[in-house]
Protein backbone atom coordinates (compact mmCIF):
# COMPACT_ATOMS: atom_id res chain seq x y z
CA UNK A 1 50.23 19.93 -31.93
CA UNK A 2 48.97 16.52 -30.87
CA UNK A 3 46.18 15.86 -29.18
CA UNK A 4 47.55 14.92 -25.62
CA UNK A 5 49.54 18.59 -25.81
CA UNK A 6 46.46 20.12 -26.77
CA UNK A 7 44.96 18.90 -23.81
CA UNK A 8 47.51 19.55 -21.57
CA UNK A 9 47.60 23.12 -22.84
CA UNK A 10 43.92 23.39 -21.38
CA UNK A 11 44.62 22.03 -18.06
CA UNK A 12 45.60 25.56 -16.57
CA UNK A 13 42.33 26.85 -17.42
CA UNK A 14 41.28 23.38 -15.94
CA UNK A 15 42.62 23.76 -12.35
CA UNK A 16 41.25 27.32 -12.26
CA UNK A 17 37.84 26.34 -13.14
CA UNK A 18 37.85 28.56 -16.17
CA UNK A 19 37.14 26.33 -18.90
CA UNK A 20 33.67 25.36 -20.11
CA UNK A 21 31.75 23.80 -23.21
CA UNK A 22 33.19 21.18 -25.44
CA UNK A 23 36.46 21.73 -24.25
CA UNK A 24 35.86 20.75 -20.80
CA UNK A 25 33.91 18.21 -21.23
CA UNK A 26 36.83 16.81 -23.88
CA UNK A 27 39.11 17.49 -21.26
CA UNK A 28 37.35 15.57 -18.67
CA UNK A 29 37.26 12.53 -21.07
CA UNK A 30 40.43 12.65 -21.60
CA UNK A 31 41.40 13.05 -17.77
CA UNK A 32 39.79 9.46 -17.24
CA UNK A 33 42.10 7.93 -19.40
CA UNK A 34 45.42 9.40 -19.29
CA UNK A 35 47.34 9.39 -15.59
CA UNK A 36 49.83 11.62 -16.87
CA UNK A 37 47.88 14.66 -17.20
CA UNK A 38 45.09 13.31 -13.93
CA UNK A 39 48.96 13.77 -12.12
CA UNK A 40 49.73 17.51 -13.97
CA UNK A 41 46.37 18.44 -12.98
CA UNK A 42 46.72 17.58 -9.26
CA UNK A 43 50.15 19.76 -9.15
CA UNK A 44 48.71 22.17 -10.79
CA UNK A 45 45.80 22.73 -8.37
CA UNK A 46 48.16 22.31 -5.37
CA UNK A 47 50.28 25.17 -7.30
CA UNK A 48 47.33 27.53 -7.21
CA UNK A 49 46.27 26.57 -3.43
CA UNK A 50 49.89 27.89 -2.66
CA UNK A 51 49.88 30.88 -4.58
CA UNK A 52 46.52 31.73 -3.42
CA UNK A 53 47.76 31.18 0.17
CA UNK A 54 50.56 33.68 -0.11
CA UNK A 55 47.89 36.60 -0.51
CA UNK A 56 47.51 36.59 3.06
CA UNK A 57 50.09 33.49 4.80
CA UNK A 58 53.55 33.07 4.26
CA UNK A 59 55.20 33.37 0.75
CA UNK A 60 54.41 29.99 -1.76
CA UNK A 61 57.36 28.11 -3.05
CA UNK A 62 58.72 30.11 -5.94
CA UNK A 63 58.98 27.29 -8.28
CA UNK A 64 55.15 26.48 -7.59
CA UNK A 65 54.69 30.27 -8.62
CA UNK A 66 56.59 29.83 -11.78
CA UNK A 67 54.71 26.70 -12.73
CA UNK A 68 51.45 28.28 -12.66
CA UNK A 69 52.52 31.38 -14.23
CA UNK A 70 54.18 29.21 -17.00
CA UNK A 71 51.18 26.85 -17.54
CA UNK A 72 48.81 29.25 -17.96
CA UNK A 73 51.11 31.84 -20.33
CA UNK A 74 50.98 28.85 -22.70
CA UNK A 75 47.06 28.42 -22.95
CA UNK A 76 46.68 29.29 -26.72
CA UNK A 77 45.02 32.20 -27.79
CA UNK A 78 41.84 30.50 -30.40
CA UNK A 79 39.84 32.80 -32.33
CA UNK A 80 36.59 30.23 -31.82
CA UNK A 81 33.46 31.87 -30.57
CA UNK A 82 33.44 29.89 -27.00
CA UNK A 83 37.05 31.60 -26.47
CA UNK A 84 35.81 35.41 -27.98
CA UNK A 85 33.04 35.33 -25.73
CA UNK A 86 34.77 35.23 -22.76
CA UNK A 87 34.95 38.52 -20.90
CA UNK A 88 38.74 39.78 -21.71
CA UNK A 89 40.95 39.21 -18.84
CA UNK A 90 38.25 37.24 -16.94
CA UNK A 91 40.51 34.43 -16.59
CA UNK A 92 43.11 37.39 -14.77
CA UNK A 93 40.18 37.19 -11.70
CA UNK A 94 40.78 33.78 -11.17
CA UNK A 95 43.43 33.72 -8.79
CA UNK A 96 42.32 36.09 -6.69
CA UNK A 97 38.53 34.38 -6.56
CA UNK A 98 40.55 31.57 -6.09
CA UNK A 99 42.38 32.70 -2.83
CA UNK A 100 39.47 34.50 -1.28
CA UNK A 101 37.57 30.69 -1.67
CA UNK A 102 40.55 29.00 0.20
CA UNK A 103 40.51 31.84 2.84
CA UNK A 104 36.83 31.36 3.44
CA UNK A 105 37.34 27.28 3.31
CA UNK A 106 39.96 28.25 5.96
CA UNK A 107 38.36 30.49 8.03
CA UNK A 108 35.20 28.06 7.96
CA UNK A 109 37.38 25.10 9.04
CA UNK A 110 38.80 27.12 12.40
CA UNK A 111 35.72 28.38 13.40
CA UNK A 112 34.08 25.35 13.35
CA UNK A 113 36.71 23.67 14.60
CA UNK A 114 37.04 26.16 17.32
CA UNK A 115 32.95 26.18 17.98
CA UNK A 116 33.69 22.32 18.46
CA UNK A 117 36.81 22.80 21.15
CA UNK A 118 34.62 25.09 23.09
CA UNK A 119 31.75 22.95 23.34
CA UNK A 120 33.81 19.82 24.53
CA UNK A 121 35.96 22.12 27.18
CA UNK A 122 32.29 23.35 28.52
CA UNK A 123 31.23 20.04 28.69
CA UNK A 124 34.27 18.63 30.45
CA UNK A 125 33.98 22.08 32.90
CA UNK A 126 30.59 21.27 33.47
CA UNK A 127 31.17 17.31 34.94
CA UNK A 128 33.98 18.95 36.65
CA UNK A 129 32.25 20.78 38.58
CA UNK A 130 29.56 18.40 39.15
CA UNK A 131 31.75 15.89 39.88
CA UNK A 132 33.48 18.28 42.44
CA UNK A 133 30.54 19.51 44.09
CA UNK A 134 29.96 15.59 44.63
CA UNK A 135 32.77 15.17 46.63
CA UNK A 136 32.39 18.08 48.57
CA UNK A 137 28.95 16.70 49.62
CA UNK A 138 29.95 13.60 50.02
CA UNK A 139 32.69 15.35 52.16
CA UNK A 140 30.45 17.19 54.23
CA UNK A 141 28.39 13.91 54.72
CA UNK A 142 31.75 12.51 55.57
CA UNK A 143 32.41 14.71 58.49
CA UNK A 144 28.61 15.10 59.79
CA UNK A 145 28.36 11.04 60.47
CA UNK A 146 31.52 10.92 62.19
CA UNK A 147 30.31 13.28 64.51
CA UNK A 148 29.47 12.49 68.39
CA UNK A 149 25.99 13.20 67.98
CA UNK A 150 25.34 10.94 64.52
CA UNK A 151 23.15 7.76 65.30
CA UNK A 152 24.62 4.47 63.95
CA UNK A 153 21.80 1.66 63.23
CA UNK A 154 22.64 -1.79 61.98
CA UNK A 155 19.49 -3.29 60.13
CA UNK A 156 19.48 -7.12 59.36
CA UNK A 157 17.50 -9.89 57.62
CA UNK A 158 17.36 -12.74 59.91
CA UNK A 159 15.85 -15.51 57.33
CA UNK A 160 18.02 -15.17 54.53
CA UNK A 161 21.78 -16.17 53.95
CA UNK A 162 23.74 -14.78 52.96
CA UNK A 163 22.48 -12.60 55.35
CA UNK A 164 21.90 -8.91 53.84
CA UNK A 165 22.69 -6.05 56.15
CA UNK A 166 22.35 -1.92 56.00
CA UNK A 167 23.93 0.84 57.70
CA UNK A 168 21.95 3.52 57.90
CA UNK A 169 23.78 6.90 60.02
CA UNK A 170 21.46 10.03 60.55
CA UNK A 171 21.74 13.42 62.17
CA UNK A 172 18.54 14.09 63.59
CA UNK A 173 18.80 18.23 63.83
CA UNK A 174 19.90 17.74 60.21
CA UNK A 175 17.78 15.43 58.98
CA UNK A 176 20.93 14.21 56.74
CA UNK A 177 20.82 10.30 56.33
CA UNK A 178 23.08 7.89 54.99
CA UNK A 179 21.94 4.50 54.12
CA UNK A 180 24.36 1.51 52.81
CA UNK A 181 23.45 -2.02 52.34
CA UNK A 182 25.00 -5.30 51.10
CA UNK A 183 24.22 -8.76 50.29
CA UNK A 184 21.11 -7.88 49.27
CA UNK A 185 18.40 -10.33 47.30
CA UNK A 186 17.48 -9.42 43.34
CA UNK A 187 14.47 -7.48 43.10
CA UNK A 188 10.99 -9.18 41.12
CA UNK A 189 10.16 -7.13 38.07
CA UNK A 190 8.38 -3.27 39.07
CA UNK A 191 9.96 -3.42 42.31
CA UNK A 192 12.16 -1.48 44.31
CA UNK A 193 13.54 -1.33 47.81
CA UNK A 194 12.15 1.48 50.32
CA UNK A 195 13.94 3.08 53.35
CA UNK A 196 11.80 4.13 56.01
CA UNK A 197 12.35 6.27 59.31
CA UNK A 198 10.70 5.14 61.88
CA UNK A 199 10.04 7.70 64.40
CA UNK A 200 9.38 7.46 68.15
CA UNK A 201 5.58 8.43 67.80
CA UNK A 202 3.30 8.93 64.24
CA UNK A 203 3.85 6.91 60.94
CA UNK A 204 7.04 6.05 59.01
CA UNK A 205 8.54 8.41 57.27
CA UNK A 206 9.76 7.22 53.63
CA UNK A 207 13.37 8.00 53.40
CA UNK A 208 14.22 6.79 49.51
CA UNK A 209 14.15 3.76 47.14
CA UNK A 210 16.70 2.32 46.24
CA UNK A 211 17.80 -0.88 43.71
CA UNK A 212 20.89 -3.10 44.33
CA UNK A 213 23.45 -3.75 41.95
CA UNK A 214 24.83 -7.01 40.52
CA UNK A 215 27.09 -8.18 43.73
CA UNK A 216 23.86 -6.90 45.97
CA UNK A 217 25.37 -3.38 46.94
CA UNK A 218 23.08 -0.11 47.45
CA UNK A 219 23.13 3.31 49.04
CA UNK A 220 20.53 6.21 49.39
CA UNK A 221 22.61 9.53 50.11
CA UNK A 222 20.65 12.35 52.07
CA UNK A 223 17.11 12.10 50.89
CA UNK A 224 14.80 15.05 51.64
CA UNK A 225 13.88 14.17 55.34
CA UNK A 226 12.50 16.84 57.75
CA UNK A 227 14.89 18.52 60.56
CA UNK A 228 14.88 17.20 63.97
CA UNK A 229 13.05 13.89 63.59
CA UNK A 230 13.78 11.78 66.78
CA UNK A 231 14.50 7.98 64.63
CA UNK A 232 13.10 5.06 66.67
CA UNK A 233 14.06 2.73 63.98
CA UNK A 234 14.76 2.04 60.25
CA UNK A 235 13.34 -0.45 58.01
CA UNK A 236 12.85 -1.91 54.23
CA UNK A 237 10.06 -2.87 52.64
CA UNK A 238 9.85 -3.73 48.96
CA UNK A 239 7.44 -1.75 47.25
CA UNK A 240 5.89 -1.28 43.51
CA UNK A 241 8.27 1.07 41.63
CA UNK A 242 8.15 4.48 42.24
CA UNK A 243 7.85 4.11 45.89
CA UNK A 244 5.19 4.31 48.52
CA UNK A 245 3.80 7.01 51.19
CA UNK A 246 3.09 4.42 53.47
CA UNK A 247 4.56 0.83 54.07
CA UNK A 248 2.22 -1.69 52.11
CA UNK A 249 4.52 -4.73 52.72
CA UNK A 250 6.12 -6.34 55.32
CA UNK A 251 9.73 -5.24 56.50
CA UNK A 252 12.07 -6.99 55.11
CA UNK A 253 15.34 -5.58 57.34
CA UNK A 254 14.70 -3.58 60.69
CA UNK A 255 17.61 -2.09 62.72
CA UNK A 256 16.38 0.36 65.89
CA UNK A 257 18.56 2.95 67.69
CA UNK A 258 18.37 1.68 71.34
């Protein structure tokens, strides 16, 4: 027997992970430099992963069966002290081992595969919903300014071009606001915009802060304002970030209701 068949004798044992010592590490030697048995080797394994799938799937190919089988009935029986002091008929476990380490790869696989699905279908449920319940505001914000009793202010800049404007529409026995602005000027550094209700007697009420985007847009939707609130007036000041109780700078746009 030469010593290529020799090796390719022990490359059942190989693919089921049942040979050890000097002959596996021979074998592995040998595996770096000869492609014909690195190629027997890789059908044998994918042999076993079919027959090891047929324990509990459908049925393996029958010539993959027959392969295996074949391979490993001509692993030569050596009287050596490595091969006597394997347990007799260990190598018979092998398949079996073999399959129930698939199935568990398997099973593994799907479950985390099906933790993943459920986490990204909760995820997309969850900006659903949020997303939905954001139109239904918006809805209801919708039909509450279009209402007779909603007040309709137009605030304006008078020294700056182009000229930046703000719509601001509030139901006063709601205390629901909607403020939306254009054209309006880039802020300095730590500085926002702030909305103010002025009412017809007492101090004026901040009503949100707000930054503008790139073209100059803006809105502040429904801040927390108290219910029934008579509005004299609404204004913008520009105030250190994070707002202001009480207007430290000039007003920048002023729109009343009369």
């Amino acid at each position: 027997m030469t010593g290529h068949e020799q090796f390719a004798d022990d490359l059942a044992l190989y693919a089921l992970d049942s040979l050890e010592g000097n002959e596996r590490q021979a074998l592995e030697q040998h595996l770096e430099q000869c492609a014909a048995c690195r190629r027997e080797l890789q059908l044998l394994r994918g042999d076993m992963a079919l027959l090891s799938l047929s324990a509990s799937g459908p049925a393996a190919p029958q010539r993959s069966r027959d392969r295996l089988l074949k391979a490993i009935a001509q692993e030569p029986k050596r009287a050596d002290i490595e091969t006597a002091s394997r347990p007799l008929f260990g190598w018979l476990l092998w398949p079996a081992s073999a399959a129930a380490l698939v199935l568990l790869a398997v099973s593994i696989y799907l479950w985390r595969e099906d933790v993943s699905i459920s986490r990204q279908y909760a995820s997309l449920q969850t900006q659903f919903n949020q997303q939905q319940s954001e139109v239904q505001h918006a809805q209801e914000l919708l039909a509450m300014f279009t209402a007779p009793d909603a007040m309709h202010v137009t605030l304006v800049a008078s020294q700056a071009k182009p000229q930046p404007q703000g719509k601001a529409m509030y139901l006063r026995d709601r205390g629901a606001l909607l403020f939306m602005a254009s054209n309006m000027n880039a802020l300095p550094p730590q500085k926002v915009y702030e909305l103010w209700l002025v009412p017809m007697t007492g101090t004026p009420i901040p009503a949100g802060t707000f930054k503008p985007n790139a073209t100059g847009s803006a809105m502040v939707m429904d801040p927390p304002l108290p219910k029934g609130v008579e509005a004299k007036a609404f204004a913008v000041t520009i105030e250190a970030e994070g707002g202001s109780n009480t207007p430290t700078m000039p007003m920048v746009m002023v729109g009343s209701s009369g």
